[in-house]
Protein backbone atom coordinates (compact mmCIF):
# COMPACT_ATOMS: atom_id res chain seq x y z
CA UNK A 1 -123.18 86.48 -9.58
CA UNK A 2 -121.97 84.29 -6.64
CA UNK A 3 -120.66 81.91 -8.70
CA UNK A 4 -118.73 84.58 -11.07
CA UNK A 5 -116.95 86.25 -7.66
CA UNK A 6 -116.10 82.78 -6.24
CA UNK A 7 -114.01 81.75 -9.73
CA UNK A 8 -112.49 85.72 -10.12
CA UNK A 9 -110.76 85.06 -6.16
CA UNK A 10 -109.89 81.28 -7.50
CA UNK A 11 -108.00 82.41 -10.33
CA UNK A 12 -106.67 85.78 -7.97
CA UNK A 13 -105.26 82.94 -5.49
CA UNK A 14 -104.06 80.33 -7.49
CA UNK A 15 -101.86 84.16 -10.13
CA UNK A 16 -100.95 84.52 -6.16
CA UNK A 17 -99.17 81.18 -5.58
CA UNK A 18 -97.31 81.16 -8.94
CA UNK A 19 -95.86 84.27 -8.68
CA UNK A 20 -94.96 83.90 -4.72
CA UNK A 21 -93.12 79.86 -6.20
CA UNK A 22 -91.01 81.78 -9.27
CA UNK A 23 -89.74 84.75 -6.92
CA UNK A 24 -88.84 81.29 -4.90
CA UNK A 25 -87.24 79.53 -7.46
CA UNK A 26 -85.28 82.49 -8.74
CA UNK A 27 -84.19 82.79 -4.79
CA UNK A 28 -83.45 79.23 -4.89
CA UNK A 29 -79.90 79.89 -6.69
CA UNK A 30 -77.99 82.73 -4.84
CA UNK A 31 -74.55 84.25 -5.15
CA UNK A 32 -71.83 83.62 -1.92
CA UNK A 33 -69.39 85.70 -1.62
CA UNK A 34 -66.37 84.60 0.03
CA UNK A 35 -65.26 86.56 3.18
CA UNK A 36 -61.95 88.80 1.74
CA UNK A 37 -58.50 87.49 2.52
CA UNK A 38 -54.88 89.18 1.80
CA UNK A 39 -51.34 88.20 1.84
CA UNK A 40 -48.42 89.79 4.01
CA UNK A 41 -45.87 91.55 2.13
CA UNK A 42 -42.67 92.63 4.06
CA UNK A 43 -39.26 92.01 4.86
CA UNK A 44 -37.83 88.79 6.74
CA UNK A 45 -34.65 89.64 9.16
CA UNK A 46 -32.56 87.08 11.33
CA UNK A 47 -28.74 85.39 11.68
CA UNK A 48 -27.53 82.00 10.98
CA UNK A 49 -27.47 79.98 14.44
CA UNK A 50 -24.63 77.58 13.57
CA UNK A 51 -21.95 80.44 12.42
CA UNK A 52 -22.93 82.04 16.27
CA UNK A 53 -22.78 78.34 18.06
CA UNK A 54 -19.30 77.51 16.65
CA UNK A 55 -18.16 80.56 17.34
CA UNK A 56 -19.03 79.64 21.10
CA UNK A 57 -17.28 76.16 21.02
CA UNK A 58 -14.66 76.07 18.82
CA UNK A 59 -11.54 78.69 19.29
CA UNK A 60 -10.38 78.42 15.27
CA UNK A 61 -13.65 79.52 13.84
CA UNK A 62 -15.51 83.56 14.45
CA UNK A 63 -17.95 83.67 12.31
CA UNK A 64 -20.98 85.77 11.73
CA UNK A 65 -23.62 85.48 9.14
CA UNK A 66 -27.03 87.72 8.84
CA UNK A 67 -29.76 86.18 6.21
CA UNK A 68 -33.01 88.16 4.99
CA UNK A 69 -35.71 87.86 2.39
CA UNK A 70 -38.25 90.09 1.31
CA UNK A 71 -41.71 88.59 -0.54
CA UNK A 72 -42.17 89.75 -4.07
CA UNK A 73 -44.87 88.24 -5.01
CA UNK A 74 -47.05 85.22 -4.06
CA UNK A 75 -44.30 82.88 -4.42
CA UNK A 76 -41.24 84.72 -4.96
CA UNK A 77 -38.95 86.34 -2.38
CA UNK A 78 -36.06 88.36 -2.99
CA UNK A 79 -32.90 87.05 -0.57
CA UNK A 80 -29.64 87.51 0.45
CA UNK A 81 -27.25 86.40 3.36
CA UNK A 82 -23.90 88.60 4.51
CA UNK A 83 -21.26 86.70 6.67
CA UNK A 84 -17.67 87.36 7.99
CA UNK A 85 -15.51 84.55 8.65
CA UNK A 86 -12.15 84.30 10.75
CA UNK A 87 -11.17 80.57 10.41
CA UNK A 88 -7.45 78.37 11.17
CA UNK A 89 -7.67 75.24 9.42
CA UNK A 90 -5.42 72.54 10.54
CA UNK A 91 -5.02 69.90 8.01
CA UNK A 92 -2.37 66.62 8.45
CA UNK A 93 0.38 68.86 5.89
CA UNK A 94 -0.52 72.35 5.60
CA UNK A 95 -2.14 75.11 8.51
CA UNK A 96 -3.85 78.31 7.58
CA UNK A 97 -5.72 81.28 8.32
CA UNK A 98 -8.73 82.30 6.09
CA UNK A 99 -10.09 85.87 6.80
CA UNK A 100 -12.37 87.59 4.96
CA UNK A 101 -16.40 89.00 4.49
CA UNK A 102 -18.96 87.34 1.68
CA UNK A 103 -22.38 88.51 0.37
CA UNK A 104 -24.90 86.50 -1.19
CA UNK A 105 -27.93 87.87 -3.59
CA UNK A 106 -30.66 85.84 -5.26
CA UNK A 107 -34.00 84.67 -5.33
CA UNK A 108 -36.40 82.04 -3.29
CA UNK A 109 -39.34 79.90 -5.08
CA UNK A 110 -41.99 78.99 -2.30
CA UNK A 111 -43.51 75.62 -3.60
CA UNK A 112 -45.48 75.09 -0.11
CA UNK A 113 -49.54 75.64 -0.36
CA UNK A 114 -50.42 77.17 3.06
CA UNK A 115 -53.73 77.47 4.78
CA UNK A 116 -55.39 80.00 6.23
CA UNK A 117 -52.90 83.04 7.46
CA UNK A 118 -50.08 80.60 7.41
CA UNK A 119 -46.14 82.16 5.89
CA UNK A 120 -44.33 79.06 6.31
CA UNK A 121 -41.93 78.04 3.31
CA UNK A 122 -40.83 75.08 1.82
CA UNK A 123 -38.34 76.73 -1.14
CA UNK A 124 -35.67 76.34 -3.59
CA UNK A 125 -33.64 79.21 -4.74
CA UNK A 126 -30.14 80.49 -6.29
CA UNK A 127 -27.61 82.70 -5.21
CA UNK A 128 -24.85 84.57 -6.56
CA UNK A 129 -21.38 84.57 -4.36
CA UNK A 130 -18.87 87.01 -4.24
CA UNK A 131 -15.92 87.22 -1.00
CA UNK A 132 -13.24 89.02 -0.42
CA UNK A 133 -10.79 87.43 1.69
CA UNK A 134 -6.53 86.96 2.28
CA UNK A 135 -4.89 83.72 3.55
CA UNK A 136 -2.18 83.19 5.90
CA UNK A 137 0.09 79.82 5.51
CA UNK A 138 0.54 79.16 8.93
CA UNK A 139 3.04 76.25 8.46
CA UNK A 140 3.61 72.98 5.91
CA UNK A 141 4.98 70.08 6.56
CA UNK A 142 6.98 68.51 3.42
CA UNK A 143 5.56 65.17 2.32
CA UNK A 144 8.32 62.02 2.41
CA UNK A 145 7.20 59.29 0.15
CA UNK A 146 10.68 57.49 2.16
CA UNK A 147 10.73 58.88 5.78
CA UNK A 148 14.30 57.99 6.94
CA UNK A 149 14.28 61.15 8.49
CA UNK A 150 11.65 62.50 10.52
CA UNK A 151 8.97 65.17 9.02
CA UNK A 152 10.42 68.43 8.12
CA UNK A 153 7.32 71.48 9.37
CA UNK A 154 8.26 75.00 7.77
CA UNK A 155 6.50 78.07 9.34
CA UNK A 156 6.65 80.83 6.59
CA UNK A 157 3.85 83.07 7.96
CA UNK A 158 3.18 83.95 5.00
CA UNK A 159 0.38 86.01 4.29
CA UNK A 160 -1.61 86.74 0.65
CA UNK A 161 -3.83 89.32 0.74
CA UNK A 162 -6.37 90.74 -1.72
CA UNK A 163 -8.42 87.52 -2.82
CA UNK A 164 -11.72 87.65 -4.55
CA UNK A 165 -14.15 84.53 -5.45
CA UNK A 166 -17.03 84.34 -7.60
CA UNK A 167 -19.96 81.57 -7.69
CA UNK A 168 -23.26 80.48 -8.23
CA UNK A 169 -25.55 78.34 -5.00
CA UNK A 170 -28.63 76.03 -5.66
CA UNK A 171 -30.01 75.78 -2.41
CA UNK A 172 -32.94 73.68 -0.70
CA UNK A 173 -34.80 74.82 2.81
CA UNK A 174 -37.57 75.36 4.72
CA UNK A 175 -38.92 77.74 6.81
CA UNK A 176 -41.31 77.61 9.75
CA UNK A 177 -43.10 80.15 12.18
CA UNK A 178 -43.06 79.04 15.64
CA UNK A 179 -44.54 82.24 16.72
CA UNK A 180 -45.94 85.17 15.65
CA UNK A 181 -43.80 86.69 13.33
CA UNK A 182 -40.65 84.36 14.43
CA UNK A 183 -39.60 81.86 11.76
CA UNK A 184 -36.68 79.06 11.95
CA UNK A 185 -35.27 77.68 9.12
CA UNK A 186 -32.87 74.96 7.72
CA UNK A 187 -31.13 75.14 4.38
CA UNK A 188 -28.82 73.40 2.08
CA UNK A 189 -26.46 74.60 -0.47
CA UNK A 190 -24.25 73.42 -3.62
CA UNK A 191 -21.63 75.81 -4.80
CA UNK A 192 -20.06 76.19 -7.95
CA UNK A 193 -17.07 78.40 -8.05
CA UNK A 194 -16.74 80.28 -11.40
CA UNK A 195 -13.82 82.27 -10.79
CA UNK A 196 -11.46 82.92 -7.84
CA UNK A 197 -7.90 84.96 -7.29
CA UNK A 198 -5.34 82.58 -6.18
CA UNK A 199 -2.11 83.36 -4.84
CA UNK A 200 1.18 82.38 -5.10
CA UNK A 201 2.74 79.35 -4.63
CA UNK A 202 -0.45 78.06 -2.80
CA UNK A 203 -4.54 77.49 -3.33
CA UNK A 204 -7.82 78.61 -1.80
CA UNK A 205 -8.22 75.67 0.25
CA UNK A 206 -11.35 77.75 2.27
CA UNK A 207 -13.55 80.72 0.73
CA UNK A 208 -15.22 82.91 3.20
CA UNK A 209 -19.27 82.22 2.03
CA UNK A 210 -18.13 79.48 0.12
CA UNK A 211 -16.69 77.24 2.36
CA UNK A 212 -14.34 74.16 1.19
CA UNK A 213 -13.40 74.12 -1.71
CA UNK A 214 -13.28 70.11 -3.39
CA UNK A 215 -12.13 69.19 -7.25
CA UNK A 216 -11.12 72.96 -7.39
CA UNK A 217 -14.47 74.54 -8.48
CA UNK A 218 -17.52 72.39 -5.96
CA UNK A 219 -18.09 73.40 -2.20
CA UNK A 220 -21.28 72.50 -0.09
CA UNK A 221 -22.99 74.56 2.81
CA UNK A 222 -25.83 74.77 5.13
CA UNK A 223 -27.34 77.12 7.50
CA UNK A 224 -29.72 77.15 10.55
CA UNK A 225 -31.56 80.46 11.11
CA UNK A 226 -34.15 82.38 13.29
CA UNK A 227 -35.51 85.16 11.58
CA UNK A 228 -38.47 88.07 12.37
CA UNK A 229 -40.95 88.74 9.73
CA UNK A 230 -41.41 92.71 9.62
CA UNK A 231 -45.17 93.35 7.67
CA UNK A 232 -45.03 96.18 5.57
CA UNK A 233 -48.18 95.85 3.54
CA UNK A 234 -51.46 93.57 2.45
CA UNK A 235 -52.46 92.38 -0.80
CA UNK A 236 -55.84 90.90 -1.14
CA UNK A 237 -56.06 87.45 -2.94
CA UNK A 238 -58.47 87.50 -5.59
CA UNK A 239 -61.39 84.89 -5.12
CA UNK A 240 -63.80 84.16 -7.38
CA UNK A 241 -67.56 84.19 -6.50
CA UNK A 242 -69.46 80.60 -5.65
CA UNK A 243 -73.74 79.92 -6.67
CA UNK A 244 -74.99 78.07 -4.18
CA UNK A 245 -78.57 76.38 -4.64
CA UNK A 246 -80.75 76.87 -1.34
């Protein structure tokens, strides 16, 4: 009788120690979820520092220029810059006077990965132009190709009003926060000029947005900004769940 009792606790023990080593196993591979994380979504406000600077130091050139974005999606920002410009050009034959206002309206690709809570860009994007603007003709002087005589200058004061100009920007930049919620950036820009109103008896030698014009239809730009992020709403990034074995 002894002996049956001693082998009905053996086998009780050892049913004991193979159920308690499966409900270990099936511990042994467990399901981490990863703590939740969301994206900003907002809108991106600030002014181009050079336009402002030059305004400062140079007495031909007012200029004013305000630049904002606001995040679409992941990687995709809507943006758009608005400028006036006030600007005397004085070239070796001809001086002018460009006034006029600009808007710009496109889209920004982020291609920079950031970690953690980071916002900061490394983009391309494109832009449609369109200015409205009038030039002045200051003064010409006639070209000689035999100067017996000394150079004739002619100050018509003319002025042509009611100029338009239409174009397309591929642009290059960055974008950095420095603190929270303040961002400077640096871009570059190649214009194409589709279409522009010219007027008489001269040439849109400057476009307001634009800039200068070379070979009639290419112009180049760049801009230095500081800008303020303004959060609107989150988005939570989806993350897929991750078995760890213990």
């Amino acid at each position: 009788m002894k002996h049956i009792s001693r082998s009905i606790y053996s086998l009780l023990l050892l049913a004991s120690f193979s159920v308690s080593a499966q409900e270990k196993k099936a511990d042994s591979t467990a399901v981490v979820t990863p703590p939740v994380k969301s994206d900003r979504y907002g809108i991106r406000v600030g002014v181009d520092l050079h336009r402002l600077s030059r305004s400062l130091y140079d007495d031909k050139f007012r200029g004013f220029e305000a630049v904002a974005d606001y995040r679409l999606t992941k990687k995709i920002y809507a943006a758009g810059e608005l400028g006036t410009v006030d600007f005397t050009i004085d070239d070796d034959q001809v001086n002018f006077t460009t006034k006029g206002s600009y808007f710009k309206i496109g889209f920004d690709y982020n291609a920079y990965e950031n970690w953690l809570d980071m916002e900061n860009m490394i983009y391309t994007g494109i832009r449609y132009g369109f200015s409205s603007f009038s030039q002045n003709l200051n003064s010409y002087t006639i070209y000689d190709k035999n100067p017996y005589f000394d150079e004739v200058t002619v100050y018509p004061n003319q002025k042509y009003s009611s100029l338009t100009a239409h174009w397309a920007e591929l642009i290059g930049g960055i974008k950095a926060e420095v603190y929270d919620n303040l961002f400077l950036g640096f871009s570059v820009r190649l214009n194409i000029l589709f279409t522009d109103k010219k007027p008489n008896n001269f040439d849109n030698l400057y476009i307001p947005g634009f800039n200068r014009t070379y070979d009639g239809s290419f112009g180049v730009g760049f801009n230095y900004t500081v800008s303020y992020f303004i959060p609107l709403y989150k988005k939570k990034i989806e993350q897929p769940e991750v078995k760890t074995k213990k």
